[in-house]
C-alpha atoms as a PDB file:
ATOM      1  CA  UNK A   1      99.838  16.056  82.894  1.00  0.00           C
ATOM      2  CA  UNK A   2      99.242  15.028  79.446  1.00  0.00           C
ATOM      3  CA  UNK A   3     100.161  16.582  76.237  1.00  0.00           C
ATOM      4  CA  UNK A   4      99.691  15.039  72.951  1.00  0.00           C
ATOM      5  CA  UNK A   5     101.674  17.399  71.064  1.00  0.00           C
ATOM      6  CA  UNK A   6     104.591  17.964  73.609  1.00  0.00           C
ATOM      7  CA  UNK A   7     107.985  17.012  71.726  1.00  0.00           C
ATOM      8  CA  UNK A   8     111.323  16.020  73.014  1.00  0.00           C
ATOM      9  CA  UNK A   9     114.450  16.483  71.784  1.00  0.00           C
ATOM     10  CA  UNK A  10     116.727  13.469  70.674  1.00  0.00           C
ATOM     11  CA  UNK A  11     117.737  11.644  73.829  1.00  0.00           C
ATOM     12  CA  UNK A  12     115.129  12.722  75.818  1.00  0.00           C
ATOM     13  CA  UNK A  13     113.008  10.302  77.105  1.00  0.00           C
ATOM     14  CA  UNK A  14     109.455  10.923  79.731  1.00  0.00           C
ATOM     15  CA  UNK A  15     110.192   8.538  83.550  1.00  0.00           C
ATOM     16  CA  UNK A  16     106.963   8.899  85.273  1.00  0.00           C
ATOM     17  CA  UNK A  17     107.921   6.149  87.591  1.00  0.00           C
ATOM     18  CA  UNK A  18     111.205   7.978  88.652  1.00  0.00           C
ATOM     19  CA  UNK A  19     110.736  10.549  91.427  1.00  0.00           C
ATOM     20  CA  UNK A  20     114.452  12.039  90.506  1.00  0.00           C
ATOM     21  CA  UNK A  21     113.641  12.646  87.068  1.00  0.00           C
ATOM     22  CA  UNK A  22     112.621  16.493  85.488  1.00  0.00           C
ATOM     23  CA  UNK A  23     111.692  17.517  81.862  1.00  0.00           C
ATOM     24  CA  UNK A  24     112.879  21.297  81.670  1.00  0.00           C
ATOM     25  CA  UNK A  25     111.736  23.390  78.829  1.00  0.00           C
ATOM     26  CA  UNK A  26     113.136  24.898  75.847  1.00  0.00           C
ATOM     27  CA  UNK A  27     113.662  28.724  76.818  1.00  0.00           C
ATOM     28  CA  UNK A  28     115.217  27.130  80.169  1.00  0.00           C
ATOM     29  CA  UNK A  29     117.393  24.680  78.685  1.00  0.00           C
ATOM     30  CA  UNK A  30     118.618  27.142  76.088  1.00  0.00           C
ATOM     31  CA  UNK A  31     118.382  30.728  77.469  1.00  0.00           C
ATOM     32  CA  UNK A  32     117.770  33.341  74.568  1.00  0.00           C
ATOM     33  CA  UNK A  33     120.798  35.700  73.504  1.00  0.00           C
ATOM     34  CA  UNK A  34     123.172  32.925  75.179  1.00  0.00           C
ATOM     35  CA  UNK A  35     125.646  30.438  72.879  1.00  0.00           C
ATOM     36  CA  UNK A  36     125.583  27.511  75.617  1.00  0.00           C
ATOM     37  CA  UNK A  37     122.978  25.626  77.127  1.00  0.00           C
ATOM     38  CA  UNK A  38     121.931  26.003  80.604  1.00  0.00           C
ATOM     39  CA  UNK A  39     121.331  22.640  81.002  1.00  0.00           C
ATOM     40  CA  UNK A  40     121.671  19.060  79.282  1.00  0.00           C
ATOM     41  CA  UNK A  41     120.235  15.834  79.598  1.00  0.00           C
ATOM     42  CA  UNK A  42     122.078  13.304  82.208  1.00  0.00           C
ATOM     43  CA  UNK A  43     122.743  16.896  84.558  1.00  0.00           C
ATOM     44  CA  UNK A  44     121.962  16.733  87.780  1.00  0.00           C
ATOM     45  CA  UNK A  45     120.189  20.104  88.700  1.00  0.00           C
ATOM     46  CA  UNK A  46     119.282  21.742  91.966  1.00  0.00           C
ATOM     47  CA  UNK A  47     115.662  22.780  91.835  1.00  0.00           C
ATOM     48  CA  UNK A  48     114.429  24.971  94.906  1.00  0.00           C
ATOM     49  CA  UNK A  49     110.654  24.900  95.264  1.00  0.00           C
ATOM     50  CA  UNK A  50     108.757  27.143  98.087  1.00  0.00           C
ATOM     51  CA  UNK A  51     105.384  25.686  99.753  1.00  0.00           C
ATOM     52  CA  UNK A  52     103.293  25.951 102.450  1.00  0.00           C
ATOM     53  CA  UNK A  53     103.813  23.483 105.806  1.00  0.00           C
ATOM     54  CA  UNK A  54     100.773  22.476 106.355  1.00  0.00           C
ATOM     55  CA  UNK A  55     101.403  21.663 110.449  1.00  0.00           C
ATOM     56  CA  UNK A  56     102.785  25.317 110.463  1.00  0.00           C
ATOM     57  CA  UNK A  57     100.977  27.344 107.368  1.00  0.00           C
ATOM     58  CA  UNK A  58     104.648  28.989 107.009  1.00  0.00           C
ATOM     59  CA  UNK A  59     105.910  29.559 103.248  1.00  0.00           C
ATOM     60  CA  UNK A  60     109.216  27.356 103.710  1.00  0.00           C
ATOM     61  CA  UNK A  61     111.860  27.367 100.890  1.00  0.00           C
ATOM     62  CA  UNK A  62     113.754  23.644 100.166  1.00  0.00           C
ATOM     63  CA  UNK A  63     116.002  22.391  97.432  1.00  0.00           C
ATOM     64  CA  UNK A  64     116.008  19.108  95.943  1.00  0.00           C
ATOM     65  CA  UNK A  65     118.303  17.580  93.380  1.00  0.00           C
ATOM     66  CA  UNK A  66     116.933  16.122  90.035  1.00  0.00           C
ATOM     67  CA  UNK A  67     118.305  14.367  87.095  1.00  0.00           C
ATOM     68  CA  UNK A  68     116.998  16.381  83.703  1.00  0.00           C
ATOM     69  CA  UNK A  69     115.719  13.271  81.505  1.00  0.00           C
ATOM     70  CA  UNK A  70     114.384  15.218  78.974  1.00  0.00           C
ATOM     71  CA  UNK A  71     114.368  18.344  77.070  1.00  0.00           C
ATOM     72  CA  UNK A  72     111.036  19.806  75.513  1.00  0.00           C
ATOM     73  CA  UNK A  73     110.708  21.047  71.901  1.00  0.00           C
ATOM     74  CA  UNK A  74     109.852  24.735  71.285  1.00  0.00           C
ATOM     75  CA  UNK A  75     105.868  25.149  71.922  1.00  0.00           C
ATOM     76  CA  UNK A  76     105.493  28.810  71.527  1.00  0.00           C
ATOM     77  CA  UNK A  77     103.480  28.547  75.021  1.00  0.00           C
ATOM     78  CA  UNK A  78     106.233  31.029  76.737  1.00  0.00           C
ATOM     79  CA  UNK A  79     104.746  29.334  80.716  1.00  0.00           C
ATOM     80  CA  UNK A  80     105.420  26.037  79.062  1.00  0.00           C
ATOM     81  CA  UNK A  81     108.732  26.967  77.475  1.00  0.00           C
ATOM     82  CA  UNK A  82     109.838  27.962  80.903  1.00  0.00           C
ATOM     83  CA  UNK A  83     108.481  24.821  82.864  1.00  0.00           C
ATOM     84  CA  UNK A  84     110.184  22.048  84.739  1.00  0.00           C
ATOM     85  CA  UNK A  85     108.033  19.061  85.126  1.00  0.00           C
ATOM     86  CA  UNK A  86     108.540  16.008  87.578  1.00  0.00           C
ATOM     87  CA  UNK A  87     105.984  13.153  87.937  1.00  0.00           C
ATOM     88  CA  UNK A  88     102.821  13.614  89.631  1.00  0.00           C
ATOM     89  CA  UNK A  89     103.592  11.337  93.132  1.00  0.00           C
ATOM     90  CA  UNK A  90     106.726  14.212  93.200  1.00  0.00           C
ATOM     91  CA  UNK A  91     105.044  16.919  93.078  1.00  0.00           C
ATOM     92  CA  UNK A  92     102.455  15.919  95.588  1.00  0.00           C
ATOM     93  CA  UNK A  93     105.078  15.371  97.978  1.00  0.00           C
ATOM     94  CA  UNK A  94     107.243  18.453  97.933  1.00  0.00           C
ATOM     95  CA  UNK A  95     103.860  20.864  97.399  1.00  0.00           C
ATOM     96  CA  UNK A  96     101.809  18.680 100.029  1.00  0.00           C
ATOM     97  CA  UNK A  97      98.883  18.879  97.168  1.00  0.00           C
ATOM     98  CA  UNK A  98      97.964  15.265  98.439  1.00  0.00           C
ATOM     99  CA  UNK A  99      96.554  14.830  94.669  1.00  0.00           C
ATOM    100  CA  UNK A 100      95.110  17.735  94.389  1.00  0.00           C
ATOM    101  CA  UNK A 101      94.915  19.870  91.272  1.00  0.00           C
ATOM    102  CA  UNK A 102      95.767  23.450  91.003  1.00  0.00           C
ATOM    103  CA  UNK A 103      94.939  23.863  87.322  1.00  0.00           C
ATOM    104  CA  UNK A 104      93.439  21.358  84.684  1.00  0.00           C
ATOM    105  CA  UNK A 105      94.580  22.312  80.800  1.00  0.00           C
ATOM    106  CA  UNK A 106      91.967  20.640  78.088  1.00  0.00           C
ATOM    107  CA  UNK A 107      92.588  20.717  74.709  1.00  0.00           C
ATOM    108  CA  UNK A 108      89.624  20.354  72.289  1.00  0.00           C
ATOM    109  CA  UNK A 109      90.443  18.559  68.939  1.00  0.00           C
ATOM    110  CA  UNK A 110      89.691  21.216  66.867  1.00  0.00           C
ATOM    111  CA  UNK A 111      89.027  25.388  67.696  1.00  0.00           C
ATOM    112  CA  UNK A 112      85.794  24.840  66.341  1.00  0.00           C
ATOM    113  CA  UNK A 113      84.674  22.987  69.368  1.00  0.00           C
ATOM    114  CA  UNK A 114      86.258  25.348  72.264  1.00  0.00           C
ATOM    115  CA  UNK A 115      83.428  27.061  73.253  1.00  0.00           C
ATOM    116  CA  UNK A 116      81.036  23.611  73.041  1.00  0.00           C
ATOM    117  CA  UNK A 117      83.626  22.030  75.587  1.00  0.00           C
ATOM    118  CA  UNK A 118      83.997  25.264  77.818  1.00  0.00           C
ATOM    119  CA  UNK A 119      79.949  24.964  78.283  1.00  0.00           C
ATOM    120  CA  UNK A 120      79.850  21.573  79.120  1.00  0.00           C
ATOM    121  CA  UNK A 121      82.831  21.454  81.665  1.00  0.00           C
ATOM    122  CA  UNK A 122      80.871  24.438  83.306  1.00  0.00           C
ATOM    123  CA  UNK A 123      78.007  22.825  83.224  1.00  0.00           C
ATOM    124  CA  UNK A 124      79.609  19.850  84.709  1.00  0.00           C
ATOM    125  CA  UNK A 125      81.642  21.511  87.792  1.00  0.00           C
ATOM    126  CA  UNK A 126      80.548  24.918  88.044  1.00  0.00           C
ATOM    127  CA  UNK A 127      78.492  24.481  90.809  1.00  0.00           C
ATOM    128  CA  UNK A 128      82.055  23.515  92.780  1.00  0.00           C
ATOM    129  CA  UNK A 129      83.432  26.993  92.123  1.00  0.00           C
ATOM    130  CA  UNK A 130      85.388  25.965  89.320  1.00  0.00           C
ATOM    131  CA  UNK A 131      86.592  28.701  87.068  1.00  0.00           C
ATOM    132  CA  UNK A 132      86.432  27.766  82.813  1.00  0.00           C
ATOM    133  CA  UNK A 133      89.102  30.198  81.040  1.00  0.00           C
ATOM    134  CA  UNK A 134      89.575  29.771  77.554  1.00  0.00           C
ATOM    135  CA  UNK A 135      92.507  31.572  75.474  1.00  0.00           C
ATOM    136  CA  UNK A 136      89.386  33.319  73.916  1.00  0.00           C
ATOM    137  CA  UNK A 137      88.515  34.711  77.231  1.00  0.00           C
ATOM    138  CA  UNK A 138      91.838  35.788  78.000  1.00  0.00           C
ATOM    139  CA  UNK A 139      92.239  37.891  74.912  1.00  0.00           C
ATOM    140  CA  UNK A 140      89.050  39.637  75.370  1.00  0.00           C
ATOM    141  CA  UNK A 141      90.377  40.624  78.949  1.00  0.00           C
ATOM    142  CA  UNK A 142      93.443  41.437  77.833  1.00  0.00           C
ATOM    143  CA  UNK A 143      92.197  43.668  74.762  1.00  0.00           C
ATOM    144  CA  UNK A 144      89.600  45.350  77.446  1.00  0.00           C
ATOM    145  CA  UNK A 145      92.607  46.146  79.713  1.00  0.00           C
ATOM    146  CA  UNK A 146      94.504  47.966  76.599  1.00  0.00           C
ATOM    147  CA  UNK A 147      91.317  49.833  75.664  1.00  0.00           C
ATOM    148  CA  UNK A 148      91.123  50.928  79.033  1.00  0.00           C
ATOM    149  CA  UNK A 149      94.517  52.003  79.212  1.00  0.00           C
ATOM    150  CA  UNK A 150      94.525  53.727  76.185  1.00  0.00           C
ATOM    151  CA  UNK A 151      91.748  55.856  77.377  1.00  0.00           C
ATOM    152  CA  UNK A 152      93.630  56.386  80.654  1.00  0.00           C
ATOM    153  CA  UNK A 153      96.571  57.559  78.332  1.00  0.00           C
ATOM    154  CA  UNK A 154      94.461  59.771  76.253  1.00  0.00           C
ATOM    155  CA  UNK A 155      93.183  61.439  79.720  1.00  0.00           C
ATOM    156  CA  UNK A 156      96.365  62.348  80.666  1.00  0.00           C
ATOM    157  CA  UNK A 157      97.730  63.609  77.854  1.00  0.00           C
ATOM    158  CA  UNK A 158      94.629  66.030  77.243  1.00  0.00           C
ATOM    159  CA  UNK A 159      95.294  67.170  80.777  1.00  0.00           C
ATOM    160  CA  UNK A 160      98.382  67.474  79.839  1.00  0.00           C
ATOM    161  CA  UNK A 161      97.801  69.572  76.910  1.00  0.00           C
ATOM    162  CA  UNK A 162      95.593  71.788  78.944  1.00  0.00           C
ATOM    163  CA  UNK A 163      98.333  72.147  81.982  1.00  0.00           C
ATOM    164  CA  UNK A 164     100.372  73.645  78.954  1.00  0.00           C
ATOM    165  CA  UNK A 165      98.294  76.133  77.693  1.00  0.00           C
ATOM    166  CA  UNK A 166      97.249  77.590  80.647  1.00  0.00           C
ATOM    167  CA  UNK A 167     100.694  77.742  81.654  1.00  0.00           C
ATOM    168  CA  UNK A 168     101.682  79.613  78.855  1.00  0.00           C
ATOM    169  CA  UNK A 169      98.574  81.843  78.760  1.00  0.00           C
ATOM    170  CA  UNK A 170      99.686  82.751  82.444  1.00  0.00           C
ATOM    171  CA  UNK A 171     102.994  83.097  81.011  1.00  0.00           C
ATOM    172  CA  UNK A 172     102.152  85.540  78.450  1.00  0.00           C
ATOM    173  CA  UNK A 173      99.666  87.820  80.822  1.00  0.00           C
ATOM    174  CA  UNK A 174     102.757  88.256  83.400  1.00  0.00           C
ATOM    175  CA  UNK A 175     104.806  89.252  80.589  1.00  0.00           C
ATOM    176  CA  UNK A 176     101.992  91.974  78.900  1.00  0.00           C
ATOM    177  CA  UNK A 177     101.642  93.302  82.794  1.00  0.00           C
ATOM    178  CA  UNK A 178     105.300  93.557  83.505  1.00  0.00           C
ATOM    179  CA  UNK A 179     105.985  95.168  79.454  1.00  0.00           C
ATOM    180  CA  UNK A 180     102.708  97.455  79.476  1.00  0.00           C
ATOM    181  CA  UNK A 181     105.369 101.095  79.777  1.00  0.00           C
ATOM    182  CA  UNK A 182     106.983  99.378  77.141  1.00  0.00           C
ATOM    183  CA  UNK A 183     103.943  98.471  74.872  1.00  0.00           C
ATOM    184  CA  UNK A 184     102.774 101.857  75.122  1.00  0.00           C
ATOM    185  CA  UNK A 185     106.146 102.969  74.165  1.00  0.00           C
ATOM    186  CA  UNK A 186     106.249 101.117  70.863  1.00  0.00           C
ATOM    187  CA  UNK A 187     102.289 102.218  70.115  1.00  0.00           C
ATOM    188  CA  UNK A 188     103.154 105.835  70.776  1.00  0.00           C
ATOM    189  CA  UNK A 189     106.072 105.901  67.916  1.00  0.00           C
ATOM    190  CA  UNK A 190     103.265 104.352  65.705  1.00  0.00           C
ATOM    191  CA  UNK A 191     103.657 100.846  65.872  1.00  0.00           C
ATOM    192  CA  UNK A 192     100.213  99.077  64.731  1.00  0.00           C
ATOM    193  CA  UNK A 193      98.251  96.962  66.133  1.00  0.00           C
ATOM    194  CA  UNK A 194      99.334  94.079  63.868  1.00  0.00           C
ATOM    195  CA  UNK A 195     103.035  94.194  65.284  1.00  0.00           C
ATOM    196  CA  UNK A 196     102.012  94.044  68.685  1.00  0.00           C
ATOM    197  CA  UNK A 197      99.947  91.099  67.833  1.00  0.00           C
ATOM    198  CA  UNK A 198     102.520  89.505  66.177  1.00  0.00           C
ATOM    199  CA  UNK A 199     105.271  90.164  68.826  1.00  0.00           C
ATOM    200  CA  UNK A 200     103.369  88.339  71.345  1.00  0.00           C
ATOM    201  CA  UNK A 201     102.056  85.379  69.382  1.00  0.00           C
ATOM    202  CA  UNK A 202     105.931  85.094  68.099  1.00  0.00           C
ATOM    203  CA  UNK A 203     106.734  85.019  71.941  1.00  0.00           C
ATOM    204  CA  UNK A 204     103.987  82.020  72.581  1.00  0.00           C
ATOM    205  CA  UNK A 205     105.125  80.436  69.666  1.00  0.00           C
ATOM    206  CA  UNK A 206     108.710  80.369  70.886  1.00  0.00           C
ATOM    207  CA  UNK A 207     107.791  79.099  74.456  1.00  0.00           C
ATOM    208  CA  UNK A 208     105.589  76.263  72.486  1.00  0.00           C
ATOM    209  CA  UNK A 209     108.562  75.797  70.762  1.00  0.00           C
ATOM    210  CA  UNK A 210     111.074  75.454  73.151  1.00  0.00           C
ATOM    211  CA  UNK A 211     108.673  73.367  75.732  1.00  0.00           C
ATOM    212  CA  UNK A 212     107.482  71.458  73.421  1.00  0.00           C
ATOM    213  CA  UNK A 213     111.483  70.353  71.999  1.00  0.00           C
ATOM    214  CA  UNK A 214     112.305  69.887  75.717  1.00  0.00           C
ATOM    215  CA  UNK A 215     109.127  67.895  76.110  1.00  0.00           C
ATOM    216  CA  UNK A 216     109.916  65.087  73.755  1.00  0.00           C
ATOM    217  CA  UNK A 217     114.334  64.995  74.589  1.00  0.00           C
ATOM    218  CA  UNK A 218     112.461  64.340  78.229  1.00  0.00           C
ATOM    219  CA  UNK A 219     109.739  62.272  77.842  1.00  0.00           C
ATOM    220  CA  UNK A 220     112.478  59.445  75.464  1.00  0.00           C
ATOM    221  CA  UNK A 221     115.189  59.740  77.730  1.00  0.00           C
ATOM    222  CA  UNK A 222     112.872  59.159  80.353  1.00  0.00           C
ATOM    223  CA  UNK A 223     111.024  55.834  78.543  1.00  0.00           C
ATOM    224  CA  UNK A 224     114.594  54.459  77.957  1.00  0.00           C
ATOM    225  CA  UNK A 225     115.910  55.176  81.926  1.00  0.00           C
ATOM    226  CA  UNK A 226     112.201  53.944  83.294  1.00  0.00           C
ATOM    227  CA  UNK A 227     112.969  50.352  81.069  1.00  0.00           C
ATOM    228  CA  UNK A 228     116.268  50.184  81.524  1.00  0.00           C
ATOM    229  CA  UNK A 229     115.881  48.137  84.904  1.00  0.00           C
ATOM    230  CA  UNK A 230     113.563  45.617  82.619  1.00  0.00           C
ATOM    231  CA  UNK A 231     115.866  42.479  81.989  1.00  0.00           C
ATOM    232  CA  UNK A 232     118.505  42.814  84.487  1.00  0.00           C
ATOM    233  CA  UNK A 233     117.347  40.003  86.045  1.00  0.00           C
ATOM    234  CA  UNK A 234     115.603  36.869  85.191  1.00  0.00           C
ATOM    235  CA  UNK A 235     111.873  37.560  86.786  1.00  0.00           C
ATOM    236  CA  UNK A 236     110.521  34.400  89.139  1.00  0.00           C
ATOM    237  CA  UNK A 237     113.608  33.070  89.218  1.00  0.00           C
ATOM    238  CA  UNK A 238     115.556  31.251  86.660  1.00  0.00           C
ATOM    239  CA  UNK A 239     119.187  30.041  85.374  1.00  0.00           C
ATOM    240  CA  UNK A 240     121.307  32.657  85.999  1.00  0.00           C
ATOM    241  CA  UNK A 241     122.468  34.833  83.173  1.00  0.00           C
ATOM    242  CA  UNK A 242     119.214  33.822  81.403  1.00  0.00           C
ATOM    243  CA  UNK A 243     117.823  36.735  79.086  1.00  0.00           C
ATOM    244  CA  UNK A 244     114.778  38.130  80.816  1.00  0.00           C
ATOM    245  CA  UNK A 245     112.025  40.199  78.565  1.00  0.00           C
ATOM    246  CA  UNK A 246     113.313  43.386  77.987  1.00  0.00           C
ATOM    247  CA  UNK A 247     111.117  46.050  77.041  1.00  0.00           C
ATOM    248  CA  UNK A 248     112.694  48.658  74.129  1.00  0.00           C
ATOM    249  CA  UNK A 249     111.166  51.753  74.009  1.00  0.00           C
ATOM    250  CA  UNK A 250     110.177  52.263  70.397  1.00  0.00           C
ATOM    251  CA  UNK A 251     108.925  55.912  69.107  1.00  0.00           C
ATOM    252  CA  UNK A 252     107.855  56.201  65.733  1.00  0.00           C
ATOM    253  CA  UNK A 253     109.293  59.802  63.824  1.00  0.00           C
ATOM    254  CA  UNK A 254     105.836  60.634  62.382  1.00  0.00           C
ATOM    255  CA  UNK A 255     104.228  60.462  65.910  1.00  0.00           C
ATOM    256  CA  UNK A 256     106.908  62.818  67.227  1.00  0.00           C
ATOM    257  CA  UNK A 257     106.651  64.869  64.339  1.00  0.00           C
ATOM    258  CA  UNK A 258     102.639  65.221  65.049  1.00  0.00           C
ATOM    259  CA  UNK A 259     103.207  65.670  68.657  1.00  0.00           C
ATOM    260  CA  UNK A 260     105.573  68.305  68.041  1.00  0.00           C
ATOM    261  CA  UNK A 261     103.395  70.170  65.590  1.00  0.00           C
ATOM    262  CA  UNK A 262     100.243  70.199  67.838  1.00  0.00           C
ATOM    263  CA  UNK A 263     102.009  71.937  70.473  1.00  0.00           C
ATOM    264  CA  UNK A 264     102.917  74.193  68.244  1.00  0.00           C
ATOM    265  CA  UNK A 265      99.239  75.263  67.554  1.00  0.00           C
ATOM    266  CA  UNK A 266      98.248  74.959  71.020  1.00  0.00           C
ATOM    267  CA  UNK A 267     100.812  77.435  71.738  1.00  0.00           C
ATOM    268  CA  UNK A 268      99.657  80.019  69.314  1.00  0.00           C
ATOM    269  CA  UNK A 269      96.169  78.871  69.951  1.00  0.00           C
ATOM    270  CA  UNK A 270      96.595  79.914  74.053  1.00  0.00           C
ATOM    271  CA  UNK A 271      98.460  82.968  73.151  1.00  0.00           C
ATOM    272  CA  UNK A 272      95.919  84.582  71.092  1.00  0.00           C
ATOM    273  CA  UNK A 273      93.497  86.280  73.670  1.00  0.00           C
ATOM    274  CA  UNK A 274      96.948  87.795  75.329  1.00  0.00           C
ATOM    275  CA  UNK A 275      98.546  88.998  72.426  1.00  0.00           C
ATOM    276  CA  UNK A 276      94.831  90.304  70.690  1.00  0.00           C
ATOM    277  CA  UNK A 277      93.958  92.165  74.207  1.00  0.00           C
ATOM    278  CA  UNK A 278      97.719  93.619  74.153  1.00  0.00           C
ATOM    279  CA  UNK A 279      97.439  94.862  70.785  1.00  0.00           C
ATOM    280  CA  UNK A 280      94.331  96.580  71.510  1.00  0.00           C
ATOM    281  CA  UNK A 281      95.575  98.923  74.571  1.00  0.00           C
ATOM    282  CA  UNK A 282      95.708 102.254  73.522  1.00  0.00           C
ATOM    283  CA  UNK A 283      99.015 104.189  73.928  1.00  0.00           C
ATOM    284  CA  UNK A 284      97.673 106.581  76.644  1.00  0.00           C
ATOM    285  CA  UNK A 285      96.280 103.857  78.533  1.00  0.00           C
ATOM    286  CA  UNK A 286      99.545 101.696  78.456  1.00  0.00           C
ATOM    287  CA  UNK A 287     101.197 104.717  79.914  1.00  0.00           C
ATOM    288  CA  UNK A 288      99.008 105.715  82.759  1.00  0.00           C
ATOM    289  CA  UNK A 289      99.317 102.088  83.951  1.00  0.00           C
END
């Protein structure tokens, strides 16, 4: 491999000719949130590697002992950052690549000139089924698979909202069936239409209310027990102890605030038919029912 703007930290030093020797990267040598190094230059390490026999075509897991002769600078390429890298006569003999190449990394000399030299390497092998990627392309797929998960959120939560207020419209009939006697009670000692009205909408607006609290307590201690398994462990392996990415949930007090407020009016919104269509029975009729 070749990087011309891979650094080393003092002491470190690249042996291409030494089959024993490993350059281990920054986040690897120094795992984040710890106060001691994982490993330091002189160590001997134990690196186990998996690959494919190729007399069997069985996955078969080895180990293999390696001197680290080098640590690498901070990159800000997070794959890189966690890399170990032996020479290339090494790596063809534990992975039986026989000098083949999984993946070829070209850097252009300026961004202006990325897309020029992603045409012309197409152009050049992409009749051998050889896939160009640049970090362009990448963040156009991964801003397509956001959009598209975004709209996937949006779904749910309108069925969601929908769920609700049918629920509590259900809610509300079963309660103007089972309180009719009682409705026409209250109209017959001259209470108006207006109170009736407002007695059930009151009652929808409490059950938006007290759904809508429990709703939110639920749905955050649910985001923080769903990423509380995030981090335990360091994924793909890795020196033990090392911090892992761990994902915090994060909720925003406005956002809660809106949520909060819109079921609200969807509550009063779905109780409006019940309560108007209660109001409107006539005391005689409540009481022959």
């Amino acid at each position: 491999m070749s990087y011309p703007s891979l650094q080393l930290v003092d002491g470190s030093s690249i042996q291409p000719n030494n089959p024993s020797a490993i350059l281990v990267g920054d986040s690897l040598a120094n795992p984040p949130g710890k106060t001691t190094p994982f490993v330091s230059i002189g160590q001997t390490v134990k690196a186990t590697y998996s690959s494919v026999d190729p007399n069997t075509g069985k996955l078969k897991t080895q180990s293999r002992s390696f001197v680290v002769s080098g640590i690498m600078q901070p990159t800000g390429n997070n794959q890189l950052d966690k890399a170990v890298i032996i020479n290339e006569p090494t790596g063809n003999s534990l992975f039986h690549k026989a000098g083949k190449y999984d993946t070829i990394e070209v850097a252009a000399i300026s961004g202006d000139y990325v897309n020029a030299v992603q045409q012309e390497i197409t152009s050049l092998y992409g009749s051998n089924n050889i896939g160009v990627i640049t970090p362009k392309a990448i963040l156009a797929a991964r801003q397509q698979f956001q959009s598209g998960s975004s709209s996937f959120t949006i779904d749910i939560a309108f069925i969601a909202l929908l769920v609700g207020a049918i629920g509590i419209i259900t809610t509300l009939y079963t309660s103007v069936n089972e309180r009719i006697t009682e409705i026409g009670t209250m109209k017959a000692v001259g209470a108006k239409n207006g109170f009736i009205l407002s007695l059930f909408l009151s009652e929808a607006l409490l059950i938006g209310l007290i759904g809508s609290t429990l709703g939110i307590l639920m749905g955050i201690t649910g985001a923080y027990i769903l990423t509380s398994g995030f981090g335990a462990s360091t994924p793909g392996g890795g020196p033990p102890g090392a911090a892992a990415p761990h994902i915090t949930p994060n909720f925003l007090p406005n956002d809660l605030l809106n949520v909060w407020l819109l079921s609200l009016f969807l509550s009063l919104v779905a109780g409006v038919y019940p309560a108007w269509k209660t109001s409107r029975l006539s005391p005689l009729e409540a009481l022959r029912r």
